[in-house]
Every structure is written in structure tokens, then in C-alpha cells.
C-alpha atoms as a PDB file:
ATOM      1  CA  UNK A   1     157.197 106.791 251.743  1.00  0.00           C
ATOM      2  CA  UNK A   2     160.193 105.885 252.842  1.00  0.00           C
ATOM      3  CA  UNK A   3     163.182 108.193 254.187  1.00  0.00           C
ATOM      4  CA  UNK A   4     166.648 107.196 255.405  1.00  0.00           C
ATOM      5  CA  UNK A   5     169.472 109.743 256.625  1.00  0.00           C
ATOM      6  CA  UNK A   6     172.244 109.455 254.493  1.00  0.00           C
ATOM      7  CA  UNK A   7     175.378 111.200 253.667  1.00  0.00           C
ATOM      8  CA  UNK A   8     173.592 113.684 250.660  1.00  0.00           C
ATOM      9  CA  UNK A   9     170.113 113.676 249.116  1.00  0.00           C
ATOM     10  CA  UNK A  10     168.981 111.646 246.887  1.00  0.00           C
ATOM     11  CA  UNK A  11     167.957 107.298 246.052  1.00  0.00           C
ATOM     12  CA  UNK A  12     169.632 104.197 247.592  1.00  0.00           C
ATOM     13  CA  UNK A  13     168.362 100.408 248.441  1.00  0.00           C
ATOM     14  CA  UNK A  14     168.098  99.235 252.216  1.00  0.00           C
ATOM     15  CA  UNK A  15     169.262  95.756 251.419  1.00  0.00           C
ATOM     16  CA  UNK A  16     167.283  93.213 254.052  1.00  0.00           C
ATOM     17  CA  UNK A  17     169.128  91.144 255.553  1.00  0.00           C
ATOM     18  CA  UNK A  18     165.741  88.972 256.392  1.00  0.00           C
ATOM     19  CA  UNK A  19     161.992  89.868 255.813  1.00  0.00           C
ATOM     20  CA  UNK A  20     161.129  88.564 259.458  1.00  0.00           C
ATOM     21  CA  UNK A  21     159.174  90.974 261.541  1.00  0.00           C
ATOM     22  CA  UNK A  22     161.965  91.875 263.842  1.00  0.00           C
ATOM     23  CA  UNK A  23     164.602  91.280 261.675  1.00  0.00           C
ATOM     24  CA  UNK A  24     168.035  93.321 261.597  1.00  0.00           C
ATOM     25  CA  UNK A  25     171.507  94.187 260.269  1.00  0.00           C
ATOM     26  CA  UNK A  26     169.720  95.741 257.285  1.00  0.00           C
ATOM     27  CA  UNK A  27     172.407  98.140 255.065  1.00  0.00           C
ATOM     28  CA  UNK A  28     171.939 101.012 252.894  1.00  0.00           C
ATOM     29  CA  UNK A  29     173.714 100.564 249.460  1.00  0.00           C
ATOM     30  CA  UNK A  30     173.725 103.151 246.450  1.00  0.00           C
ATOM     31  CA  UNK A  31     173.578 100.788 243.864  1.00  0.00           C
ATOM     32  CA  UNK A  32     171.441  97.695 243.016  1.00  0.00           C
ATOM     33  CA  UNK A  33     171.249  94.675 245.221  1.00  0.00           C
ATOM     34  CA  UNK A  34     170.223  91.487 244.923  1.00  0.00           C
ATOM     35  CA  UNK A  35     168.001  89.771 247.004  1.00  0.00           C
ATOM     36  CA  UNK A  36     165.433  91.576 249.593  1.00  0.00           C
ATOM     37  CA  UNK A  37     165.394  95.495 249.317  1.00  0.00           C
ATOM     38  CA  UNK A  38     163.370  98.282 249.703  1.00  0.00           C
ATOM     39  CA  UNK A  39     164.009 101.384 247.426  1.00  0.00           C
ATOM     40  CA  UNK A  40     164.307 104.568 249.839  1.00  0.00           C
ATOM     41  CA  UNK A  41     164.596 108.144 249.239  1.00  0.00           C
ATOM     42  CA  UNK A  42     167.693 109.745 251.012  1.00  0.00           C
ATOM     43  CA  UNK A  43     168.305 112.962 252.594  1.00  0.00           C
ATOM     44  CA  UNK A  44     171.052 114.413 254.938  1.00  0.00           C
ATOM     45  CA  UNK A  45     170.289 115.660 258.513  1.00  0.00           C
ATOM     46  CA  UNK A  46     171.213 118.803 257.324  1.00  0.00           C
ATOM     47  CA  UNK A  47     168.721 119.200 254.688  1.00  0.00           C
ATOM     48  CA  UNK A  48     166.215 118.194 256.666  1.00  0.00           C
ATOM     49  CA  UNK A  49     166.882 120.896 259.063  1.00  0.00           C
ATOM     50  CA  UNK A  50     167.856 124.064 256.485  1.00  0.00           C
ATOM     51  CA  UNK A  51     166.523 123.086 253.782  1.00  0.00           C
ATOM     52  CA  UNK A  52     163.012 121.669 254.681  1.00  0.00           C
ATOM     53  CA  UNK A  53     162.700 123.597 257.874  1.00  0.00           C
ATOM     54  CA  UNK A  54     162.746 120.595 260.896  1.00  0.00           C
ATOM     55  CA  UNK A  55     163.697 121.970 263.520  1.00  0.00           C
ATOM     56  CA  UNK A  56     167.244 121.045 265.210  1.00  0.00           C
ATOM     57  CA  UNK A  57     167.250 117.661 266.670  1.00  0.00           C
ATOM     58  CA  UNK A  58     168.152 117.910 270.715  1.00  0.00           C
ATOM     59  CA  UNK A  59     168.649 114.038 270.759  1.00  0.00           C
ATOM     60  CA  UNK A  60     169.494 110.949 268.283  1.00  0.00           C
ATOM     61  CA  UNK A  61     169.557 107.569 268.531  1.00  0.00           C
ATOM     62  CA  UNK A  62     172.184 105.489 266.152  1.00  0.00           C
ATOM     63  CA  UNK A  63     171.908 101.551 265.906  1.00  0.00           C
ATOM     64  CA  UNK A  64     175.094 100.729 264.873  1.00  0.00           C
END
């Protein structure tokens, strides 16, 4: 399954900007897209931590 970190919990698209192996610029949208996606579930940092019990991150890595 798939999980992206997201402002709240809940369901979004990660429109594709390609299918290539490598490929990038990809963006996270709440409603439907066309072309490429991928539906993904969605869940804050915080929820993952407090409410499902990760433990606190001590690094993170953003591609922006």
C-alpha cells in the first residue's frame, strides 16, 4: 500500500508526471486527475507519531 505525508489523514492522487523508471516532479492532488496517477492513502507526520505510535523522526529528507 501506498502512504504519502500530507497535511491531514485521509485519500489523494499522486499525479505522474511520467511512468519512466526514474521519473520525477510527481504532485499530490485531492481531487481527480487526469492522466497517470496512483491513488494513495494520506496521513500527517503527526498521526503517524501519536496516533499510530512511530516513534519521533530525528531526521527528514524533503525533495522539493
Amino acid at each position: 500500500m501506498n502512504l504519502a505525508l500530507a497535511r491531514e489523514t485521509g485519500f489523494a492522487f499522486l499525479q505522474l508526471s511520467d511512468t519512466k523508471p526514474g521519473a520525477a516532479l510527481h504532485q499530490l492532488r485531492k481531487t481527480e486527475v487526469t492522466g497517470p496517477k496512483q491513488g494513495v492513502c494520506t496521513t500527517s507526520l503527526d498521526d503517524l507519531v501519536f496516533k499510530y505510535g512511530l516513534p519521533v523522526p530525528q531526521h527528514l529528507k524533503i525533495d522539493v
